[in-house]
C-alpha atoms as a PDB file:
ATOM      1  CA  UNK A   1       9.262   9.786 -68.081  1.00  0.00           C
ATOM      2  CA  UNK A   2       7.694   8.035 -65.259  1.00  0.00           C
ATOM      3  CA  UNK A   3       6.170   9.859 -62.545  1.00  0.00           C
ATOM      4  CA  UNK A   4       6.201   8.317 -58.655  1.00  0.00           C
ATOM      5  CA  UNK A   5       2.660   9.477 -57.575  1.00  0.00           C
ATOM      6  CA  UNK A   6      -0.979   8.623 -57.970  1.00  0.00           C
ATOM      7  CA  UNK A   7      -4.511   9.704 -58.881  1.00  0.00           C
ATOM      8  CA  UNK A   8      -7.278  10.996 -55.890  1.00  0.00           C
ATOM      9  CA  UNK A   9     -10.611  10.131 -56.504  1.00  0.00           C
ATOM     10  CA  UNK A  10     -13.598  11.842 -54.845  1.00  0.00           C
ATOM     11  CA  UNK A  11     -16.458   9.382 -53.579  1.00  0.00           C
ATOM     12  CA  UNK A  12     -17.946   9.974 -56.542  1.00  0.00           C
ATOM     13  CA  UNK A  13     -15.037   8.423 -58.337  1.00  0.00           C
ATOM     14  CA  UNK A  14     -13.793  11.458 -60.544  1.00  0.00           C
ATOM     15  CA  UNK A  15     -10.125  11.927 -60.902  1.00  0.00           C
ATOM     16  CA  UNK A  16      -9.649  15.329 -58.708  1.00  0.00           C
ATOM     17  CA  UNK A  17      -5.610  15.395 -58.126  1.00  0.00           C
ATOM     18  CA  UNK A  18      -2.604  13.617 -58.786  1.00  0.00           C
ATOM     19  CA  UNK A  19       0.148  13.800 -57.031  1.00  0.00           C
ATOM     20  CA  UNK A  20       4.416  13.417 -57.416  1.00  0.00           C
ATOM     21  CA  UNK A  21       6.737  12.188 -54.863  1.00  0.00           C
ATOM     22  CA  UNK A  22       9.121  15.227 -54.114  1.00  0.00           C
ATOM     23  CA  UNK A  23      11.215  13.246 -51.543  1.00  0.00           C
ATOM     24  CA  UNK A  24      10.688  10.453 -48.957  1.00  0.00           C
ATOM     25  CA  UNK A  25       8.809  13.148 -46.498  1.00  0.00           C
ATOM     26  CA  UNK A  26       6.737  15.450 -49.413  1.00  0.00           C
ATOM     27  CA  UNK A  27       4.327  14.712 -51.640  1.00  0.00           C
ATOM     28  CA  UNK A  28       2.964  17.453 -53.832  1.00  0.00           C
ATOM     29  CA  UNK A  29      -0.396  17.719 -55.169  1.00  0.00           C
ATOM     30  CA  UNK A  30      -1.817  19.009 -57.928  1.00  0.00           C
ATOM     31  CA  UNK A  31      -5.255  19.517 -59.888  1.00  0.00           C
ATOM     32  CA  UNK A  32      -7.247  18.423 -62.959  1.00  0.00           C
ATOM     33  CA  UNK A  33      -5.454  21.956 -64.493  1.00  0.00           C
ATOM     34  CA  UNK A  34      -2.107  21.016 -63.452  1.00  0.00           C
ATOM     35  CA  UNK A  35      -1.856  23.672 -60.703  1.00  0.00           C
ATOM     36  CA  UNK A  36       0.156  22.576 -57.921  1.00  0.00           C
ATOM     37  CA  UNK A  37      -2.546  23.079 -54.714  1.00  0.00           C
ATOM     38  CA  UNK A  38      -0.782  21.566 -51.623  1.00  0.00           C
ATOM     39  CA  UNK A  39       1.471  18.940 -50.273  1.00  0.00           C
ATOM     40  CA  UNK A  40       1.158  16.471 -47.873  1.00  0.00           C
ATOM     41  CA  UNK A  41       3.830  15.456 -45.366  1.00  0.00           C
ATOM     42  CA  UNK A  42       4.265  12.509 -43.817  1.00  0.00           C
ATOM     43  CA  UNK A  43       3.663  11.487 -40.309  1.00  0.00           C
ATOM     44  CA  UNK A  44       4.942   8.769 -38.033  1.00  0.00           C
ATOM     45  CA  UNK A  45       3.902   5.536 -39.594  1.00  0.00           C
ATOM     46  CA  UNK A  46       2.357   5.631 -43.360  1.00  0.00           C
ATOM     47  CA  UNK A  47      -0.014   8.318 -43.001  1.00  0.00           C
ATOM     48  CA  UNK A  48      -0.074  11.771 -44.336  1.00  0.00           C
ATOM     49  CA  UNK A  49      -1.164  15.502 -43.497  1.00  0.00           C
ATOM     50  CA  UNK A  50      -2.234  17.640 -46.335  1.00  0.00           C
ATOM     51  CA  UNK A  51      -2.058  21.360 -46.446  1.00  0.00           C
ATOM     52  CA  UNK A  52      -2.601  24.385 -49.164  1.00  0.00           C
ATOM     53  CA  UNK A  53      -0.339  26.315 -50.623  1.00  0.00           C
ATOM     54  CA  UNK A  54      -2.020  28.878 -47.640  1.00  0.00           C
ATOM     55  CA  UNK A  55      -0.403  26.368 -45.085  1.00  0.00           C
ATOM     56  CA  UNK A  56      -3.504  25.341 -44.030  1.00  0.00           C
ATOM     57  CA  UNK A  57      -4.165  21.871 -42.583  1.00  0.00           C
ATOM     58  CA  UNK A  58      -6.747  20.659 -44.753  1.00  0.00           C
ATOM     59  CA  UNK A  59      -7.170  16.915 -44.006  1.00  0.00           C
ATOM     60  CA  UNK A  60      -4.978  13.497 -43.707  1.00  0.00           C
ATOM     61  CA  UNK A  61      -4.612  10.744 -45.777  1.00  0.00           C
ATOM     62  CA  UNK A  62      -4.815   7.126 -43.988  1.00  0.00           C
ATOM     63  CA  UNK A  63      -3.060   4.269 -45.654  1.00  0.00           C
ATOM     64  CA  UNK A  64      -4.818   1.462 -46.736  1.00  0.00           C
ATOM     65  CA  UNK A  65      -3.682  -2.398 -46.512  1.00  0.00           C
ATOM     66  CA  UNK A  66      -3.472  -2.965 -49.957  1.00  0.00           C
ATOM     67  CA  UNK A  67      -1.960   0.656 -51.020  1.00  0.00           C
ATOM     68  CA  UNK A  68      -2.920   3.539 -51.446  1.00  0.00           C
ATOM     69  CA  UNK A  69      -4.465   5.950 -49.048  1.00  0.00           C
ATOM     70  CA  UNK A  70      -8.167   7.278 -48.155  1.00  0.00           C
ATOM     71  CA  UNK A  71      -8.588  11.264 -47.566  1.00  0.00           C
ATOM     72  CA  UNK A  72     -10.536  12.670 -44.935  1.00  0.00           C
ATOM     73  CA  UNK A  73     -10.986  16.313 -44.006  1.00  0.00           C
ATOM     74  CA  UNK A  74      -9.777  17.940 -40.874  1.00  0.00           C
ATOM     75  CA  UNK A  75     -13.372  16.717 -39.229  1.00  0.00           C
ATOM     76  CA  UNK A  76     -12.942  13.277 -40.368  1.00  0.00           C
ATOM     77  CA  UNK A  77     -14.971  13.271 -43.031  1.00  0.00           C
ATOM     78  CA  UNK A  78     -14.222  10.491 -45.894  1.00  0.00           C
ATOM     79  CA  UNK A  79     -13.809  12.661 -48.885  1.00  0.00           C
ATOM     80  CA  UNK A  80     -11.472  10.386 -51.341  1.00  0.00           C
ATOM     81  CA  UNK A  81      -9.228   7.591 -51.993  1.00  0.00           C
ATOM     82  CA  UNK A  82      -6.237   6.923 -54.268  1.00  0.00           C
ATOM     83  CA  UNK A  83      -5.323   4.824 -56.684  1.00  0.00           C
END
């Protein structure tokens, strides 16, 4: 089975979620146990907004030119990347 989604890396490089593609709008995310933790949804353009399971904003994920995205927190800190 092949899974549409990726791995997010913290700046320290450690593998810290991966994600699946629900649909074109939802991405769901889930932890080094497997636990689904949030989704992101996308925004206008190729950016995301992630939230908890809570429905809390928790940060948004910037594309990057040559794929995948970086993760900042809701104050703009740079917290992760994909692959």
């Amino acid at each position: 089975m092949n899974i549409d989604g990726f791995f997010i890396w913290d700046v320290n490089r450690e593998a810290v979620h991966y994600t699946a593609k629900a649909n074109e709008n939802i991405i769901l995310v889930f932890d080094s146990n497997n636990e689904w933790v949030g989704f992101s949804v996308a925004t206008s353009g190729k950016n995301w907004n992630y939230f908890n399971l809570d429905l809390d904003w928790n940060g948004y994920w910037i594309a990057r030119e040559r794929g995948g995205f970086n993760v900042f927190t809701t104050e703009g800190e740079w917290i992760a990347f994909s692959t």
